[in-house]
N, C-alpha and C. Protein backbone atom coordinates (compact mmCIF):
# COMPACT_ATOMS: atom_id res chain seq x y z
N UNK A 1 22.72 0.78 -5.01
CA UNK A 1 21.89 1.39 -3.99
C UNK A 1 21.21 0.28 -3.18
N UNK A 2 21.28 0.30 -1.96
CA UNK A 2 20.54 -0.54 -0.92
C UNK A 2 19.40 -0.17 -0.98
N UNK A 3 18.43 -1.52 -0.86
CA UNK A 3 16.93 -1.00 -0.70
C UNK A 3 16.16 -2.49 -0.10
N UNK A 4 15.36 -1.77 0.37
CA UNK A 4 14.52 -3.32 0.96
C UNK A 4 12.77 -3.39 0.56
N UNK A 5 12.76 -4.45 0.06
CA UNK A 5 11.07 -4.47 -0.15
C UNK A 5 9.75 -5.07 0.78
N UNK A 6 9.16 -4.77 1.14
CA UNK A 6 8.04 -5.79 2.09
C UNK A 6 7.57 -6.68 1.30
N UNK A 7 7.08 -7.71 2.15
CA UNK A 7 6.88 -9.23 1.83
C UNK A 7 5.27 -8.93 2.18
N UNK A 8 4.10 -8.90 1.57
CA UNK A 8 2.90 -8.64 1.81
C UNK A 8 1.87 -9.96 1.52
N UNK A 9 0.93 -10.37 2.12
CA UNK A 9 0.56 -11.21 1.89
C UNK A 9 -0.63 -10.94 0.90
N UNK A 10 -1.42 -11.80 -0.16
CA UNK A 10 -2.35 -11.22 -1.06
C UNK A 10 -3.22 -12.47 -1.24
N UNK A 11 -4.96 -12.65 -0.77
CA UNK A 11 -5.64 -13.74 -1.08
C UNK A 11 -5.41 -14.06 -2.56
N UNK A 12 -5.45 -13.19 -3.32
CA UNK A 12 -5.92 -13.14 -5.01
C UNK A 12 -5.05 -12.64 -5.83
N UNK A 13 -4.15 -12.77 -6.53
CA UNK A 13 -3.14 -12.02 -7.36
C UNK A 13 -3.98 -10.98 -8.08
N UNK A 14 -4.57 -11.73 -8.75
CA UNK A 14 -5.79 -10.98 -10.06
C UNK A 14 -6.19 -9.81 -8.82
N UNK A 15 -6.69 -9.81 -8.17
CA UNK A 15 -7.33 -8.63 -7.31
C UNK A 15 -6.53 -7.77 -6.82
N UNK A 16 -5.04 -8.02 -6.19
CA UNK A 16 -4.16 -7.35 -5.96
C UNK A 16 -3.79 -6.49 -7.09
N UNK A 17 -3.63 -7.06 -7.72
CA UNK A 17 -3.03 -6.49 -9.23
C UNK A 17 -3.85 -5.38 -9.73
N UNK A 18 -4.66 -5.66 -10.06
CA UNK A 18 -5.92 -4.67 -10.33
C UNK A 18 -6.19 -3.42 -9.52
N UNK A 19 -6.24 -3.57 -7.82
CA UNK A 19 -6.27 -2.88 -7.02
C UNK A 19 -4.74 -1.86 -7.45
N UNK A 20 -4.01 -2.58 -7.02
CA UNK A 20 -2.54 -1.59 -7.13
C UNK A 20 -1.80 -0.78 -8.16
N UNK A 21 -2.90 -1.39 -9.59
CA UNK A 21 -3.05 -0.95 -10.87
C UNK A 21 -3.20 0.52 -10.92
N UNK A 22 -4.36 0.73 -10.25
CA UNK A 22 -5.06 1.91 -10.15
C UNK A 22 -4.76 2.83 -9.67
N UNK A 23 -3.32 2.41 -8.59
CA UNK A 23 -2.54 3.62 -7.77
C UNK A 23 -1.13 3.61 -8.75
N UNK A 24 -1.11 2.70 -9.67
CA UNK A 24 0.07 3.45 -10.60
C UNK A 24 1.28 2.04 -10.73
N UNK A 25 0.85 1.09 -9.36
CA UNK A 25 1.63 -0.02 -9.97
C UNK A 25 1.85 -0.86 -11.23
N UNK A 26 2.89 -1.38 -11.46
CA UNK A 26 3.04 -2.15 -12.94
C UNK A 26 3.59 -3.86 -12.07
N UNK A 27 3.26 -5.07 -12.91
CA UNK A 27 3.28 -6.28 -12.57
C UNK A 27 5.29 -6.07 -13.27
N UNK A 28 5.82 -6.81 -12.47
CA UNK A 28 7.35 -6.84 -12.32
C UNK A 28 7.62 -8.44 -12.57
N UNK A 29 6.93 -9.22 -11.64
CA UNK A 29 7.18 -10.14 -11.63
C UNK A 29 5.92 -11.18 -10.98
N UNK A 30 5.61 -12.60 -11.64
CA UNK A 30 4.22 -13.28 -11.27
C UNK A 30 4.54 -14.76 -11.64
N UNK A 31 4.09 -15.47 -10.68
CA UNK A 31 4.47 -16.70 -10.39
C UNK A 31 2.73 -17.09 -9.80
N UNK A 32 3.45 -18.55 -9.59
CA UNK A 32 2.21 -19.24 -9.10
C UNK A 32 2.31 -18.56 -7.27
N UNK A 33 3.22 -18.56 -6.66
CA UNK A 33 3.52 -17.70 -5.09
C UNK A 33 3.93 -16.79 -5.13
N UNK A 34 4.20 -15.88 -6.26
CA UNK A 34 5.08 -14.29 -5.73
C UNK A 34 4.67 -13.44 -6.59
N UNK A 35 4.13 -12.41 -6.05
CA UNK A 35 4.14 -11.58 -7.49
C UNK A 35 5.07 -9.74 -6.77
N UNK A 36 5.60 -9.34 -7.72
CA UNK A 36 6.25 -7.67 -7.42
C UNK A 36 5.30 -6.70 -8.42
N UNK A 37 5.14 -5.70 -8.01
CA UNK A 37 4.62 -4.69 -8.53
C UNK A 37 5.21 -3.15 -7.77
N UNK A 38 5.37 -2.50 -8.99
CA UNK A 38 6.64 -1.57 -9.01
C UNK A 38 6.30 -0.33 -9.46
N UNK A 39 6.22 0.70 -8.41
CA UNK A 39 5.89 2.09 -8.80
C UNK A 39 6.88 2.75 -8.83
N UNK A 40 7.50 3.52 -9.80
CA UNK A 40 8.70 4.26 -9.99
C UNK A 40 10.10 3.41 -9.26
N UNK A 41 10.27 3.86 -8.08
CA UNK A 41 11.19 3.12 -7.30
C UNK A 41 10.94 2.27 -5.82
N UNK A 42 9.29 2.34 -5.81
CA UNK A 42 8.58 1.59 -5.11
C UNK A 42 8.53 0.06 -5.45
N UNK A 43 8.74 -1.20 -4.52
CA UNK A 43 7.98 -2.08 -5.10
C UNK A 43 7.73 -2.35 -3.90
N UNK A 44 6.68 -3.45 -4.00
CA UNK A 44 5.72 -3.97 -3.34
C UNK A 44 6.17 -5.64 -3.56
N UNK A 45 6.42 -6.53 -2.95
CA UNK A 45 6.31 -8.19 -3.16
C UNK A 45 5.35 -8.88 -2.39
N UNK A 46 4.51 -9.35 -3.07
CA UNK A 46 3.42 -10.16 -2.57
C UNK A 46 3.18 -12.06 -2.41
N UNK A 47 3.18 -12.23 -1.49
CA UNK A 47 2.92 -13.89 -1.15
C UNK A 47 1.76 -14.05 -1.35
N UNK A 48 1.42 -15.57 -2.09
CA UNK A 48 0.17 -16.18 -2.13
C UNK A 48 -0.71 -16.68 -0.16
N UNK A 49 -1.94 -15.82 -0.26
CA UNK A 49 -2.15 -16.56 1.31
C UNK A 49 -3.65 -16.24 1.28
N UNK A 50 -3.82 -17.67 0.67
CA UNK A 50 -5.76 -16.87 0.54
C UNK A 50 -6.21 -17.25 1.80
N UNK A 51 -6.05 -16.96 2.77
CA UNK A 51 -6.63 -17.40 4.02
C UNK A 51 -6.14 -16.00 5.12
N UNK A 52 -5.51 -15.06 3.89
CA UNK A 52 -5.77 -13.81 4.88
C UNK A 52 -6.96 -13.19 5.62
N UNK A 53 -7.01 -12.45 6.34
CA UNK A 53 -8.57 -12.17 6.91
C UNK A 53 -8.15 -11.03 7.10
N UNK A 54 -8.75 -10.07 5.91
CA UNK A 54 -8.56 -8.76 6.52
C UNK A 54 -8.82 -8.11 7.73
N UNK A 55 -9.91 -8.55 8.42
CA UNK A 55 -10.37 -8.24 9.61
C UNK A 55 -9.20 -8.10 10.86
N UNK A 56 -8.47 -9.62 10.39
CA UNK A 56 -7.71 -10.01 11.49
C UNK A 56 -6.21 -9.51 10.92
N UNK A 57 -5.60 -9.25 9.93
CA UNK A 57 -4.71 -9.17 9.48
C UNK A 57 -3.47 -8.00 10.20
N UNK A 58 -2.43 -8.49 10.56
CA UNK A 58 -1.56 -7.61 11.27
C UNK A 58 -0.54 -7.18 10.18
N UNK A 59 -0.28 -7.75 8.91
CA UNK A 59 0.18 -7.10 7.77
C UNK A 59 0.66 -5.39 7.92
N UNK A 60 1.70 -5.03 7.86
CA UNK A 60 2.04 -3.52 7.44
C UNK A 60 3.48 -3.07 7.06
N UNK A 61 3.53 -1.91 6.09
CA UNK A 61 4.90 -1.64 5.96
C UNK A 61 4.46 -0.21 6.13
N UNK A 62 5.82 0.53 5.46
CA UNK A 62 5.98 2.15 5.64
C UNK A 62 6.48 2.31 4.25
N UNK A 63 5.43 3.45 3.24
CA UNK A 63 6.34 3.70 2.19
C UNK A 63 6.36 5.19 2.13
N UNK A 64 8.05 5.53 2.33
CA UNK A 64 8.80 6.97 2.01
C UNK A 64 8.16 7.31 0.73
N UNK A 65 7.85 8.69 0.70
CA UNK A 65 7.08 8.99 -0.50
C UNK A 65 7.52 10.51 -0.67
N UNK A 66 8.18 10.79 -1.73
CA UNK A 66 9.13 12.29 -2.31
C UNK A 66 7.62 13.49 -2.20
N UNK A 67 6.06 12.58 -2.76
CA UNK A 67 5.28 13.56 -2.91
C UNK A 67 4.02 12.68 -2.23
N UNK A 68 4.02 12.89 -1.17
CA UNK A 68 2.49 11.94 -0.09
C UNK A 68 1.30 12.48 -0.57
N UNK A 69 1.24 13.83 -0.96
CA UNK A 69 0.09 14.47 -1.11
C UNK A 69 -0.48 13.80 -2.77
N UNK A 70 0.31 14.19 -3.53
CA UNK A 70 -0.04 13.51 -4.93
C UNK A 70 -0.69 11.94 -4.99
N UNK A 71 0.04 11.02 -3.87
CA UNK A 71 -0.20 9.59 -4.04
C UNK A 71 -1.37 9.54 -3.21
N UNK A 72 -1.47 10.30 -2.21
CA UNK A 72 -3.00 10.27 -1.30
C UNK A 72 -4.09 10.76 -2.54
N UNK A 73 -4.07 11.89 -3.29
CA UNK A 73 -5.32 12.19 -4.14
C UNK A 73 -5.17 11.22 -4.84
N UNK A 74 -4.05 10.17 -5.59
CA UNK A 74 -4.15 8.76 -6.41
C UNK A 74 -5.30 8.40 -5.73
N UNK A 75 -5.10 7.73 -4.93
CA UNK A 75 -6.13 6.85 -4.10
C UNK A 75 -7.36 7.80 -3.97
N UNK A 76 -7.90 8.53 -3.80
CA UNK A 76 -8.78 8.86 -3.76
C UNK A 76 -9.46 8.90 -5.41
N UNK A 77 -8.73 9.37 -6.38
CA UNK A 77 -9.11 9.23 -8.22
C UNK A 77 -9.59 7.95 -8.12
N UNK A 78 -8.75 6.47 -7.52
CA UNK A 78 -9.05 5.75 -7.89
C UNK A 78 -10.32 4.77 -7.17
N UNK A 79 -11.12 5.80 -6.13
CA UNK A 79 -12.46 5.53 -5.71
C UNK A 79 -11.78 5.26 -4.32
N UNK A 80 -10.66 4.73 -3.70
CA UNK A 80 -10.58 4.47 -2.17
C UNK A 80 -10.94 5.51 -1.31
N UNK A 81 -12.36 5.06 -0.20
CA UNK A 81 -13.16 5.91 0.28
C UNK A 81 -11.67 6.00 1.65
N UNK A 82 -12.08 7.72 1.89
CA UNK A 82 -11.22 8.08 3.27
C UNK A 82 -12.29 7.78 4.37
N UNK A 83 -12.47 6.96 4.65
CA UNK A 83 -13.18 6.63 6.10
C UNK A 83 -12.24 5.99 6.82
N UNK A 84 -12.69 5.40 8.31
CA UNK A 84 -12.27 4.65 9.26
C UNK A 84 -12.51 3.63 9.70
N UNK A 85 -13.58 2.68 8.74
CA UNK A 85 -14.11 1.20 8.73
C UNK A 85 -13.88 0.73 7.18
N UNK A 86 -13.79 -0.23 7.30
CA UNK A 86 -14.17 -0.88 6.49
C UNK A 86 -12.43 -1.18 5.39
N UNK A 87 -12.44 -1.85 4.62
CA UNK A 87 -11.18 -2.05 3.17
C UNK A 87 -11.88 -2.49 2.06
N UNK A 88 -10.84 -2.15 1.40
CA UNK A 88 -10.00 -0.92 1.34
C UNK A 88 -10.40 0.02 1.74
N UNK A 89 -9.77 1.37 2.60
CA UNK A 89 -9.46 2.55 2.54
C UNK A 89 -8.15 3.54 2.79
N UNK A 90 -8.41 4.88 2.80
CA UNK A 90 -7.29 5.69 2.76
C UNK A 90 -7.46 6.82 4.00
N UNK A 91 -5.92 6.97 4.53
CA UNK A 91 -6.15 8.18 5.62
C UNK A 91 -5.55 9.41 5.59
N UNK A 92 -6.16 10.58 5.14
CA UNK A 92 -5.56 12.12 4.85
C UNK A 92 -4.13 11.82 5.45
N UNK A 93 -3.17 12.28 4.80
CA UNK A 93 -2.12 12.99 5.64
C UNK A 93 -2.20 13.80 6.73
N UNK A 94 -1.53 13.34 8.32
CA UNK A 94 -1.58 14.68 9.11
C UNK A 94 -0.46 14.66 9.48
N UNK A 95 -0.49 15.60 10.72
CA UNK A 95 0.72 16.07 11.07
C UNK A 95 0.96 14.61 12.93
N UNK A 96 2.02 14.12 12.76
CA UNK A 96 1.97 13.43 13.83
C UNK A 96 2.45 14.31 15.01
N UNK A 97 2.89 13.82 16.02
CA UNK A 97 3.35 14.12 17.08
C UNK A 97 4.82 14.26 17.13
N UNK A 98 5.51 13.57 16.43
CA UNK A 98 6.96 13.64 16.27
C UNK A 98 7.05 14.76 14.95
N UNK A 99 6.07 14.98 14.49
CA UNK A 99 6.67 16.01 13.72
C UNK A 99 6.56 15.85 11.65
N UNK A 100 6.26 14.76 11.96
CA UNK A 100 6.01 14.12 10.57
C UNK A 100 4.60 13.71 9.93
N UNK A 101 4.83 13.82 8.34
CA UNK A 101 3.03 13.58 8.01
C UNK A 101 2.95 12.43 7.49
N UNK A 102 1.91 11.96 8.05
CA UNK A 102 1.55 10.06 7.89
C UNK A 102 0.19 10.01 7.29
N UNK A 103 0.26 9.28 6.47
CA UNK A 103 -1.13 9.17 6.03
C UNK A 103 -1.53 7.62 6.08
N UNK A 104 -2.36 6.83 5.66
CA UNK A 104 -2.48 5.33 5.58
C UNK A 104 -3.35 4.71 4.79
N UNK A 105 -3.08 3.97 3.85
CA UNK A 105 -3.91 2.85 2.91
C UNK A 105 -3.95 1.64 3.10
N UNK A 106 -5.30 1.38 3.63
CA UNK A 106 -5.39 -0.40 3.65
C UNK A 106 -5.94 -0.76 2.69
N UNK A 107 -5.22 -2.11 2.28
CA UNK A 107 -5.73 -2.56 1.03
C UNK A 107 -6.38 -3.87 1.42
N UNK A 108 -7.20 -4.11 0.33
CA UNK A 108 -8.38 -5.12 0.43
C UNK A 108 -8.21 -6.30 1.01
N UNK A 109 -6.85 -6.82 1.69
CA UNK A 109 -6.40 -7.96 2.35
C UNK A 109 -5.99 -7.57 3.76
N UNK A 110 -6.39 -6.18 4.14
CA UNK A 110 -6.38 -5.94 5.69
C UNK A 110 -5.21 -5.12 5.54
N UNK A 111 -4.04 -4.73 4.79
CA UNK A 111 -2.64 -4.73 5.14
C UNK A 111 -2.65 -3.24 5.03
N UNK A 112 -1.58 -2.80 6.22
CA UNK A 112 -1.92 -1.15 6.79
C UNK A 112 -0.28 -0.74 6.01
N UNK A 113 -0.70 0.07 4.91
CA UNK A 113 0.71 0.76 4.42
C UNK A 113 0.02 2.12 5.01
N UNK A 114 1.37 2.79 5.55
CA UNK A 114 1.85 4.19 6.50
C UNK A 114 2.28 4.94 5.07
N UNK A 115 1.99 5.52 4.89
CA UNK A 115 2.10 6.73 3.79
C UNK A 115 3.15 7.63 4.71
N UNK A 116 4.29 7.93 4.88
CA UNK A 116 5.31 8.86 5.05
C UNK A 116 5.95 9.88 4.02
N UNK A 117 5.78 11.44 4.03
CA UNK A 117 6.15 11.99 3.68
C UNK A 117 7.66 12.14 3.45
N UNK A 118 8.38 11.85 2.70
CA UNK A 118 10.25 11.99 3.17
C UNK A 118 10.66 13.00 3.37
N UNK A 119 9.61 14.12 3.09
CA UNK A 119 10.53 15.79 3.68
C UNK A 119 10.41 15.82 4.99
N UNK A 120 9.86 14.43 5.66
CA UNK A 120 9.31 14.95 7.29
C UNK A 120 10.49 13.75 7.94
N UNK A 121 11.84 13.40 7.47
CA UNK A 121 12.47 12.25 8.04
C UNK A 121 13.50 12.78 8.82
């Protein structure tokens, strides 16, 4: 099966790890520069870059998700406030304009993952 992973950048492994813990990731793989963390058939690969700035950070991927609604209340169990300032946070699922439901989690290094529903592709 073909599949492709994003390359994400992470100031802190230990903090990444922990953070992504809590939404259900498991550590795959950890090095002094790389670490993977792997939800079911999700993974995530992370670069060492402590000089990210979340503020400034243009970081983002898109993850297809069989059940968006289940992984959006994750994030919320695991304390990520749904507001519109600040990181980490999380954004309800809605309905876009093309027709599809998007939701969004930034995580504590600025980086904008798109929560996509896959029944909406």
């Amino acid at each position: 099966m073909d599949h492709a992973t994003p390359n994400l950048p992470s100031a802190d492994f230990d903090r990444t790890e922990r953070f992504y813990a809590a939404l259900g990731f498991a550590r795959s793989w950890r090095d002094e520069g790389w670490m993977i963390l792997k939800r079911g058939t999700v993974s995530l690969e992370f670069f060492s870059h402590p000089d990210v700035d979340p503020a400034t950070s243009w970081f983002s991927c898109c993850l297809r998700l069989d059940d968006l609604d289940t992984f959006y209340q994750t994030c919320l169990v695991a304390g990520i406030a749904d507001t519109r300032t600040g990181w980490p946070r999380v954004h309800s699922p809605r309905v876009e304009a093309w027709g599809g439901r998007v939701g969004a989690l930034i995580d504590e290094d600025g980086t904008l993952l798109r929560l996509i529903g896959n029944e909406e592709r």
